[in-house]
N, C-alpha and C. Protein backbone atom coordinates (compact mmCIF):
# COMPACT_ATOMS: atom_id res chain seq x y z
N UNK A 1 0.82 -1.20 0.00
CA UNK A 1 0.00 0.00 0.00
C UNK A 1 0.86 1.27 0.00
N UNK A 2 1.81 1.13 0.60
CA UNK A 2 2.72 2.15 0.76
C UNK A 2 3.16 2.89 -0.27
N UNK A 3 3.67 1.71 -1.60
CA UNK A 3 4.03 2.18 -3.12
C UNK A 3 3.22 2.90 -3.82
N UNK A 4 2.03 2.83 -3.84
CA UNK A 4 1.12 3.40 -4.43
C UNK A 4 0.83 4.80 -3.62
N UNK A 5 0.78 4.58 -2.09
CA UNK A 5 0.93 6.36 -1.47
C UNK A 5 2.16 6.91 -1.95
N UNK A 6 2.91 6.50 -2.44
CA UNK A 6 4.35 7.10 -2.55
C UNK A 6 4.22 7.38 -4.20
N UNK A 7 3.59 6.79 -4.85
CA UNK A 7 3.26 7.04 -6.34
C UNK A 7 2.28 8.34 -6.32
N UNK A 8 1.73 7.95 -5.50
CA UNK A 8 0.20 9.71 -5.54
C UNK A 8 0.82 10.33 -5.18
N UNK A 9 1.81 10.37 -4.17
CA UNK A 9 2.76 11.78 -3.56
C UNK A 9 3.70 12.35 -4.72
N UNK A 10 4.33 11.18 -4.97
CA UNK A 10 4.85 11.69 -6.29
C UNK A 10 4.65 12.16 -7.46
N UNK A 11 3.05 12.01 -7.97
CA UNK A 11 2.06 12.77 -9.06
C UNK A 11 1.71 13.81 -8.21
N UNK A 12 1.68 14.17 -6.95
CA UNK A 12 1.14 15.49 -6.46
C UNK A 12 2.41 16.43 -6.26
N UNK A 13 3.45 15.66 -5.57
CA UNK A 13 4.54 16.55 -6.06
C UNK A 13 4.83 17.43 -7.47
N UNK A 14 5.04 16.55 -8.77
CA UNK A 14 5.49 16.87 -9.85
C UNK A 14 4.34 17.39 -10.04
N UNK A 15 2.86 17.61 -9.79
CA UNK A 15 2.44 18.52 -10.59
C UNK A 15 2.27 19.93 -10.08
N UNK A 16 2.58 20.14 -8.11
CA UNK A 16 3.02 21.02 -7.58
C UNK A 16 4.12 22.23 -8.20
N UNK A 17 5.12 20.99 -8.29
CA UNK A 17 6.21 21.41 -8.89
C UNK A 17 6.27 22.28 -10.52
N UNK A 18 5.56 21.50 -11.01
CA UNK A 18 5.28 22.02 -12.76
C UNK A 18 4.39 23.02 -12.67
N UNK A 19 3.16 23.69 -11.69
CA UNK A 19 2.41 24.54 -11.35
C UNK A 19 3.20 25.60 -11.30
N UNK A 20 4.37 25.43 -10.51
CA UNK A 20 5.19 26.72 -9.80
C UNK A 20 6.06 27.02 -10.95
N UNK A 21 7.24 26.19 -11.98
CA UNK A 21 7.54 26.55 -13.01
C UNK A 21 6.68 27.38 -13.73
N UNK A 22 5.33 26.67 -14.05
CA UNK A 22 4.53 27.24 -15.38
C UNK A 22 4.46 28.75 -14.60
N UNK A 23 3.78 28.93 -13.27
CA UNK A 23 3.53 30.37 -13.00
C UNK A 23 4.42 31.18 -13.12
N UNK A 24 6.16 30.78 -12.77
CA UNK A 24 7.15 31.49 -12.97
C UNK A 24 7.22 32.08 -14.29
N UNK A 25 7.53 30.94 -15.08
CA UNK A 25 7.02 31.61 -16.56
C UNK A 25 6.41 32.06 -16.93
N UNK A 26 4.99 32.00 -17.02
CA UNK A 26 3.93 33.47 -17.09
C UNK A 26 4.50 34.61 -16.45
N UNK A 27 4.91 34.50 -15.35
CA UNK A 27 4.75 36.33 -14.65
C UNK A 27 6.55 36.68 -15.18
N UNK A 28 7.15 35.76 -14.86
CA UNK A 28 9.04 36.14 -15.49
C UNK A 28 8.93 36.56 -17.51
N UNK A 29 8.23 35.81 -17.89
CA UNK A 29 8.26 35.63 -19.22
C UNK A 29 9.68 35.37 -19.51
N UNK A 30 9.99 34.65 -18.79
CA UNK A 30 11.44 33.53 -19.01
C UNK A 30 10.81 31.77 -19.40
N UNK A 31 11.67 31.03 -20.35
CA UNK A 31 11.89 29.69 -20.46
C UNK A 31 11.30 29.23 -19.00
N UNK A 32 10.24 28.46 -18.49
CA UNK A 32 10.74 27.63 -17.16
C UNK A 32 9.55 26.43 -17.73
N UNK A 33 8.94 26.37 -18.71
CA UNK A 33 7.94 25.28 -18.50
C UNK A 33 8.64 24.11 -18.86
N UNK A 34 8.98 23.26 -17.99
CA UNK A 34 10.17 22.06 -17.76
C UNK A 34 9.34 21.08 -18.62
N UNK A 35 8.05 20.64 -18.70
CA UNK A 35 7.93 20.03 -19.61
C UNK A 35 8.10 20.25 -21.11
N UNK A 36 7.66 21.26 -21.23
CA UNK A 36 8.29 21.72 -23.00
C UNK A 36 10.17 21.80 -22.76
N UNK A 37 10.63 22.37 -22.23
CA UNK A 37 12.01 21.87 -22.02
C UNK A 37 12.21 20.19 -22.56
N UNK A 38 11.99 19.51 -21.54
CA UNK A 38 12.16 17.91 -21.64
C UNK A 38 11.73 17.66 -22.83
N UNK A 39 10.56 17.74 -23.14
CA UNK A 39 10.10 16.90 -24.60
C UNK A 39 10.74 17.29 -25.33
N UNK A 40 11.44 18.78 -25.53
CA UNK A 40 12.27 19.30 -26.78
C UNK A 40 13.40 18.37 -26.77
N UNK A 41 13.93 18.24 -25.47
CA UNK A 41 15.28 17.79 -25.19
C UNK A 41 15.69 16.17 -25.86
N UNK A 42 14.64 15.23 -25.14
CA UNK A 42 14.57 14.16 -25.51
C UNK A 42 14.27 13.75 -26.99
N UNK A 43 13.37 14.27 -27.56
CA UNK A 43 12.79 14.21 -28.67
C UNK A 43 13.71 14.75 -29.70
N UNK A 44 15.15 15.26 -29.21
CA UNK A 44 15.60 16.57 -30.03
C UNK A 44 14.84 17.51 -31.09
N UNK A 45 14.05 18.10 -30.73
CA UNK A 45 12.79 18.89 -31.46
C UNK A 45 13.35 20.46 -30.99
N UNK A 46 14.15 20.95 -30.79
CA UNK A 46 14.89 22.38 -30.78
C UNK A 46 14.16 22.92 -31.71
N UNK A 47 13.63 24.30 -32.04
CA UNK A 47 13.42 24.93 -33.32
C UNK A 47 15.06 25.66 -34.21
N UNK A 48 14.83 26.03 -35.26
CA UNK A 48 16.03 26.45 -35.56
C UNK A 48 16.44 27.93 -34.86
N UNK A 49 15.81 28.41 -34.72
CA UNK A 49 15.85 29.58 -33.47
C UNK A 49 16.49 29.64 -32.14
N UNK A 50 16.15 28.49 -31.65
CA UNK A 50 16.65 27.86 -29.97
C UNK A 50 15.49 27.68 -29.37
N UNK A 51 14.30 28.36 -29.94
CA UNK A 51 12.99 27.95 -29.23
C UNK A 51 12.26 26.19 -29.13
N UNK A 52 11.31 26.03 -27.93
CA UNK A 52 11.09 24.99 -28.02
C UNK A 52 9.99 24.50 -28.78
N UNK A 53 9.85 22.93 -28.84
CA UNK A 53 8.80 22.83 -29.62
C UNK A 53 7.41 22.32 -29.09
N UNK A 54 6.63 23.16 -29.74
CA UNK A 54 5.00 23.58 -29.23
C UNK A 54 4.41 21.82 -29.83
N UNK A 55 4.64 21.22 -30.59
CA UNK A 55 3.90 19.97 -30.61
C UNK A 55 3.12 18.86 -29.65
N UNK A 56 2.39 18.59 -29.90
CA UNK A 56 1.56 17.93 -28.67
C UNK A 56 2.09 16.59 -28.56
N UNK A 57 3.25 16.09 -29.31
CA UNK A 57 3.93 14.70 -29.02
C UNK A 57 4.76 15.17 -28.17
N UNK A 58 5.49 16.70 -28.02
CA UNK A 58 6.52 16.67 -27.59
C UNK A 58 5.90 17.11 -26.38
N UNK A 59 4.84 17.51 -25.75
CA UNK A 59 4.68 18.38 -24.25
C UNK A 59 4.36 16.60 -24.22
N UNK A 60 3.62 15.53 -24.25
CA UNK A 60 3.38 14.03 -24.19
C UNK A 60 4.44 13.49 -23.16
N UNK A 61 5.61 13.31 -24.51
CA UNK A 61 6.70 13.16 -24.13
C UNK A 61 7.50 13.51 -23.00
N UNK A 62 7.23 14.94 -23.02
CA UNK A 62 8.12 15.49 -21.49
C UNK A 62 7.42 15.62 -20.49
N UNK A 63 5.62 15.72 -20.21
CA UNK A 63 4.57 15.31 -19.38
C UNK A 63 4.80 13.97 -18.76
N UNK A 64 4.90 13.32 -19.59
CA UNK A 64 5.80 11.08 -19.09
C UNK A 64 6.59 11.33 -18.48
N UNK A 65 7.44 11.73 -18.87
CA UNK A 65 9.33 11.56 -18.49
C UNK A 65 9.25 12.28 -17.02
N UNK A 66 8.54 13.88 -17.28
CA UNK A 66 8.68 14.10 -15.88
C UNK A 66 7.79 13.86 -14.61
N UNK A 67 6.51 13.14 -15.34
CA UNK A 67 6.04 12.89 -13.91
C UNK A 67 6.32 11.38 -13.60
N UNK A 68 7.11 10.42 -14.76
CA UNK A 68 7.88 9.39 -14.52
C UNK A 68 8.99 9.57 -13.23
N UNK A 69 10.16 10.15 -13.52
CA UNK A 69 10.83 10.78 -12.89
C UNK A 69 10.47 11.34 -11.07
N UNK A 70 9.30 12.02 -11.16
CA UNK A 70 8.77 12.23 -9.96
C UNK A 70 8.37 11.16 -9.33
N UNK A 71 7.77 10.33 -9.95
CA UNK A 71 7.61 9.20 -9.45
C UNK A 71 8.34 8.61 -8.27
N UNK A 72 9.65 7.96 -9.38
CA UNK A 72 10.89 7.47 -8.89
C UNK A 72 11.50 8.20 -8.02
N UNK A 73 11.45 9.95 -8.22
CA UNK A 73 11.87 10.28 -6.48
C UNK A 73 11.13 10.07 -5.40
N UNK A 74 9.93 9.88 -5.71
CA UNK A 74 9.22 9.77 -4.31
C UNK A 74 8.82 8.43 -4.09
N UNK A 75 9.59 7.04 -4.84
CA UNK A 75 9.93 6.29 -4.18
C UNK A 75 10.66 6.15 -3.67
N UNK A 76 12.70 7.17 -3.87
CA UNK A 76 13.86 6.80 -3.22
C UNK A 76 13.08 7.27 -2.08
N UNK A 77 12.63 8.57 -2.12
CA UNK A 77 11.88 8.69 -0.39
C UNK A 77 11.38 8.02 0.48
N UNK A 78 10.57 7.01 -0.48
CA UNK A 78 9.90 5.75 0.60
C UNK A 78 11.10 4.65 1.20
N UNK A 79 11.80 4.65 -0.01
CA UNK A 79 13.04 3.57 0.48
C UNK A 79 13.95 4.56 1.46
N UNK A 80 14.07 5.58 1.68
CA UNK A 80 14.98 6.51 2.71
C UNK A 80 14.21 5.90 3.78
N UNK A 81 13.11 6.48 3.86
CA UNK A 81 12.21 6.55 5.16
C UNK A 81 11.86 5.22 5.26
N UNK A 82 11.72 4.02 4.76
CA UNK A 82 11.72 2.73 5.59
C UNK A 82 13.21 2.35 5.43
N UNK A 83 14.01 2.76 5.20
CA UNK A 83 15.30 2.42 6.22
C UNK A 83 15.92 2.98 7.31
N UNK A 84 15.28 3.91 7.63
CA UNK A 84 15.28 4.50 8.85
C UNK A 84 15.93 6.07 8.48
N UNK A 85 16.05 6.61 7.22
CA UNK A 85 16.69 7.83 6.89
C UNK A 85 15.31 9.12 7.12
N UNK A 86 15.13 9.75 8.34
CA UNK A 86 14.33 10.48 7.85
C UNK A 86 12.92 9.91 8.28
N UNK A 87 11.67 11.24 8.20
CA UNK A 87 10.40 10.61 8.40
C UNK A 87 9.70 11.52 7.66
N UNK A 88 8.30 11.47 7.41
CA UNK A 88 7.51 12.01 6.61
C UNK A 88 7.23 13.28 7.13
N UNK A 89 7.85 14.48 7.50
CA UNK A 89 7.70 15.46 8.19
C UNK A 89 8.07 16.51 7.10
N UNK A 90 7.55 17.85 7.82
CA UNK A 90 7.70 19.16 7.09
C UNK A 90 9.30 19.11 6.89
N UNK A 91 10.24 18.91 7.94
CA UNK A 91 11.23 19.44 7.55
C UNK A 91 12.43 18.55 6.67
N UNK A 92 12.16 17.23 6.72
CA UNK A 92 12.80 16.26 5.79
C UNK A 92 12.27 16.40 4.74
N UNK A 93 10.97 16.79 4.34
CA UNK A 93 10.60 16.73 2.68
C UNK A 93 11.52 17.96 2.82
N UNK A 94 11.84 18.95 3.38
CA UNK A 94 12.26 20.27 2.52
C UNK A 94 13.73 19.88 2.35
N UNK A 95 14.23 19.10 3.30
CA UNK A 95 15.77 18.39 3.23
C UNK A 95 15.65 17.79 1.91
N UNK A 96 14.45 16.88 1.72
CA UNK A 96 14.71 15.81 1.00
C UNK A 96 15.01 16.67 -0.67
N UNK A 97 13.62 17.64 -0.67
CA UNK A 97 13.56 18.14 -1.86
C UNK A 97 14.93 19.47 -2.03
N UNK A 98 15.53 19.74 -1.03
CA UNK A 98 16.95 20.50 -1.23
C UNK A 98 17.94 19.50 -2.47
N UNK A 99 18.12 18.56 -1.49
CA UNK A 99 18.86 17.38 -2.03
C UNK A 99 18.54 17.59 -3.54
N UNK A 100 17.51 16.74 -3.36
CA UNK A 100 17.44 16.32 -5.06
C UNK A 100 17.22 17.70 -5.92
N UNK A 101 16.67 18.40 -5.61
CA UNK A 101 16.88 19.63 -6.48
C UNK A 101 18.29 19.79 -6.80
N UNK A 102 19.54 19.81 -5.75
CA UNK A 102 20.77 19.66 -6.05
C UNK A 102 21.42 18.79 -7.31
N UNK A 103 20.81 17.48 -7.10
CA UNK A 103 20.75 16.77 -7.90
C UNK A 103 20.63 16.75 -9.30
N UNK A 104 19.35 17.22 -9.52
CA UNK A 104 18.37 17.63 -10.55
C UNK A 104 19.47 18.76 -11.41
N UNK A 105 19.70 19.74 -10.66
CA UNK A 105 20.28 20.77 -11.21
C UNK A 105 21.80 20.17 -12.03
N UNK A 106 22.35 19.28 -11.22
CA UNK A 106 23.76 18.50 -11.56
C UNK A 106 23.36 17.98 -12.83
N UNK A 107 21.72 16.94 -12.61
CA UNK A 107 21.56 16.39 -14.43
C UNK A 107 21.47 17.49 -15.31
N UNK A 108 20.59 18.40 -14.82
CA UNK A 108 20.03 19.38 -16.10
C UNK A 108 21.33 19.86 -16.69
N UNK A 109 22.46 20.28 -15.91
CA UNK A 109 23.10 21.21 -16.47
C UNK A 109 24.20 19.96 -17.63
N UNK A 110 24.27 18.87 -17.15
CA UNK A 110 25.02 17.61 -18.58
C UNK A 110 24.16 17.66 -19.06
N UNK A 111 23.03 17.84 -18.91
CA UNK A 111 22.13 17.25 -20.13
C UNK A 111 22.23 18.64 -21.59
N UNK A 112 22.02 19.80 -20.64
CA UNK A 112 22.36 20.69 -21.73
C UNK A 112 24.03 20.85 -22.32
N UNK A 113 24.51 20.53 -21.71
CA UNK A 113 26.03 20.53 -21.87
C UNK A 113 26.29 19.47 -22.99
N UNK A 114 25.30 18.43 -23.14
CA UNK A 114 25.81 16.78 -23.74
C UNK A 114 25.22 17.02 -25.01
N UNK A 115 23.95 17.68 -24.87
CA UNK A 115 22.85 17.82 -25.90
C UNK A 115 23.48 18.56 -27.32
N UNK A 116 23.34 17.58 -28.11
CA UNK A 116 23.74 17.87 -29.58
C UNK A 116 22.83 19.48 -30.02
N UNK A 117 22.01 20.04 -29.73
CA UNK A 117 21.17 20.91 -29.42
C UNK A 117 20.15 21.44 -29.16
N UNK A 118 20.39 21.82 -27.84
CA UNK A 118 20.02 22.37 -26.64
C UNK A 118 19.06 23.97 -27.03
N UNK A 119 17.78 23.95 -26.40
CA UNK A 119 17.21 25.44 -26.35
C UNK A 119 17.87 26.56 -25.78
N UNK A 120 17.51 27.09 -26.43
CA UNK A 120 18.35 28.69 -25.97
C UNK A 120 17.66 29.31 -24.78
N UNK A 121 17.55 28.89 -23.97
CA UNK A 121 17.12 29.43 -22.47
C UNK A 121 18.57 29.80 -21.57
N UNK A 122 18.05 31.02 -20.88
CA UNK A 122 18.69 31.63 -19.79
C UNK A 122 19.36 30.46 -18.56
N UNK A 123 20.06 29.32 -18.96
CA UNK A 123 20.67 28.32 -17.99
C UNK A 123 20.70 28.76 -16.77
N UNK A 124 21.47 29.65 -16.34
CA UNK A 124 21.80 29.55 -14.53
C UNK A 124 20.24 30.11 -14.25
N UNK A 125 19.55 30.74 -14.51
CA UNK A 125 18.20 31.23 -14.17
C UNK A 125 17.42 30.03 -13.87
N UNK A 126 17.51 29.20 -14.83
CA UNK A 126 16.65 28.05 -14.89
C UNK A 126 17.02 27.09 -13.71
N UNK A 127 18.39 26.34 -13.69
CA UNK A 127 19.04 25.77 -13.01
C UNK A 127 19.09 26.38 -11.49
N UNK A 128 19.19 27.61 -10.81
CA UNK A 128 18.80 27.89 -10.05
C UNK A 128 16.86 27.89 -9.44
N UNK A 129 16.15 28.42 -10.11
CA UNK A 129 14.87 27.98 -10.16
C UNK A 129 14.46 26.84 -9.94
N UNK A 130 15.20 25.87 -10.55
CA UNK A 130 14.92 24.26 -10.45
C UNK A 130 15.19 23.70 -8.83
N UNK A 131 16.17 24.42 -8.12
CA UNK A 131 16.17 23.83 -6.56
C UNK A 131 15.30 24.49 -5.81
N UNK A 132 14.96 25.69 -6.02
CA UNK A 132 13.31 25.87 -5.67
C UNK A 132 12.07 25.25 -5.57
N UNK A 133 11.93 24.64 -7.05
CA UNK A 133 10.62 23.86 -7.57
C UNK A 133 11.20 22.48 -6.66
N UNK A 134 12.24 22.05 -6.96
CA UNK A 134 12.19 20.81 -5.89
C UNK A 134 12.02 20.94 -4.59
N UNK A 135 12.42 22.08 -3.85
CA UNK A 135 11.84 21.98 -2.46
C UNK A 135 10.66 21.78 -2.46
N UNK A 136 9.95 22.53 -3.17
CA UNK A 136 8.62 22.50 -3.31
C UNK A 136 8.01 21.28 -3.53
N UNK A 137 8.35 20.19 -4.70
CA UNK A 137 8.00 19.00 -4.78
C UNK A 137 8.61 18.66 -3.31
N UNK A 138 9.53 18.02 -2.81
CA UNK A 138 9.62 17.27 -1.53
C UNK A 138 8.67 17.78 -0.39
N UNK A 139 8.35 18.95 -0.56
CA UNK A 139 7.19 19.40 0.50
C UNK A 139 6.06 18.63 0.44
N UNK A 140 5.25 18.74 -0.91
CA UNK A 140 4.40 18.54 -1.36
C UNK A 140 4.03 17.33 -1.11
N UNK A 141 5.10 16.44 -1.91
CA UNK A 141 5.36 15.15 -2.44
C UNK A 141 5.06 14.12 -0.72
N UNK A 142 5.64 15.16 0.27
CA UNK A 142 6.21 14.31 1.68
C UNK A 142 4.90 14.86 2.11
N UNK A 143 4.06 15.75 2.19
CA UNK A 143 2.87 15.83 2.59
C UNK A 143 1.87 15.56 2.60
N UNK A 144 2.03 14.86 1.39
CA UNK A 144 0.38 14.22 0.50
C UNK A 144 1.05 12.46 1.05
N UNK A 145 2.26 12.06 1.13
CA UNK A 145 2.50 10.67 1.66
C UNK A 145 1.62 10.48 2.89
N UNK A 146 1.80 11.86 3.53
CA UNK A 146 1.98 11.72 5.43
C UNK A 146 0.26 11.61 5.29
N UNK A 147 -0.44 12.26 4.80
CA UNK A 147 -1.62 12.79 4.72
C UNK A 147 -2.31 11.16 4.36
N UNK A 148 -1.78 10.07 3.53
CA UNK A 148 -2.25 9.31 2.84
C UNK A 148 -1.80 8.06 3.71
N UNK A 149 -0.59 8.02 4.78
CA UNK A 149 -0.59 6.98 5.50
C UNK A 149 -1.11 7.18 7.25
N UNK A 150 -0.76 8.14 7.25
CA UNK A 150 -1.39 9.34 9.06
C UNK A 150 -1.15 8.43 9.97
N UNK A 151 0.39 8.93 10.18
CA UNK A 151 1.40 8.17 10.85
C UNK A 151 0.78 9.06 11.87
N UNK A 152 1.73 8.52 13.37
CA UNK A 152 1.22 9.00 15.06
C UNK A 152 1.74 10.00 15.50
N UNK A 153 2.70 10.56 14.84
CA UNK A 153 2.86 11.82 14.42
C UNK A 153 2.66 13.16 13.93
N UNK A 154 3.09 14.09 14.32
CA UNK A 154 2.47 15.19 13.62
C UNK A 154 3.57 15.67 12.66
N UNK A 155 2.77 16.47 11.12
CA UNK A 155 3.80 16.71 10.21
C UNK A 155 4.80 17.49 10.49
N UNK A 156 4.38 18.27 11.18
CA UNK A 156 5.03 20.31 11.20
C UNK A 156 6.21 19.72 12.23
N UNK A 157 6.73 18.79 13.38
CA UNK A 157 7.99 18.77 13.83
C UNK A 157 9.03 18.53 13.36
């Protein structure tokens, strides 16, 4: 039962997370919608411009990948927290989601670095932004777990 709370935490995370990108981007009118990012990336669908691509295979594509992805973090979370790393609390999701935002930021920046070609977005803007949105997912992500198993605990210590 646990996998599957840890799967909904992780679809409520990533779409937390993709909420707060997309709004950034509306009000910044900067690059941040990470799924059009990804699908360009993977798909290599770059425009010849550097812009990304608006196709509905490619937001598909990077819609999968990243709430795939979310997924799988908010199972290493379940495997942290049943090995004794950590508990489903306010302040380990914000640990947790520091971390992997760290993380995250380490892939994004090879991935644009590796990428035969890469969108023309404002990098450190983005890459900084991105350990934001992950705190935010590990908040989220660790709140909707706690909420879905209602351990004897309270979240906020």
């Amino acid at each position: 039962m646990k996998f599957f709370d840890a799967v909904l935490a992780g679809i409520a995370g990533t779409a937390a997370m993709t909420a707060f990108l997309y709004l950034l981007s509306f009000i910044t009118h900067r690059v941040m919608k990470v799924v059009c990012i990804l699908g360009t990336m993977l798909l290599n669908r770059t425009q010849p411009d550097g812009s990304l691509s608006e196709l509905t295979s490619t937001k598909v594509a990077g819609t999968i990948a990243h709430y795939g992805v979310g997924v799988l973090f908010a199972l290493i979370y379940l495997a942290l927290w049943s090995s004794g790393v950590g508990l489903p609390t306010a302040s380990w999701g914000l640990l947790f989601g520091l971390a992997h935002g760290l993380v995250a930021m380490v892939v994004w920046y090879f991935f644009f670095m590796m990428h035969p070609n890469p969108p023309l977005i404002t990098l450190r803007t983005y890459l900084t932004t991105l350990i934001f949105a992950h705190i935010i997912f590990g908040f989220v992500a660790t709140y909707t777990f706690y909420l879905l198993v209602r351990p004897d605990y309270s979240f906020w210590w």
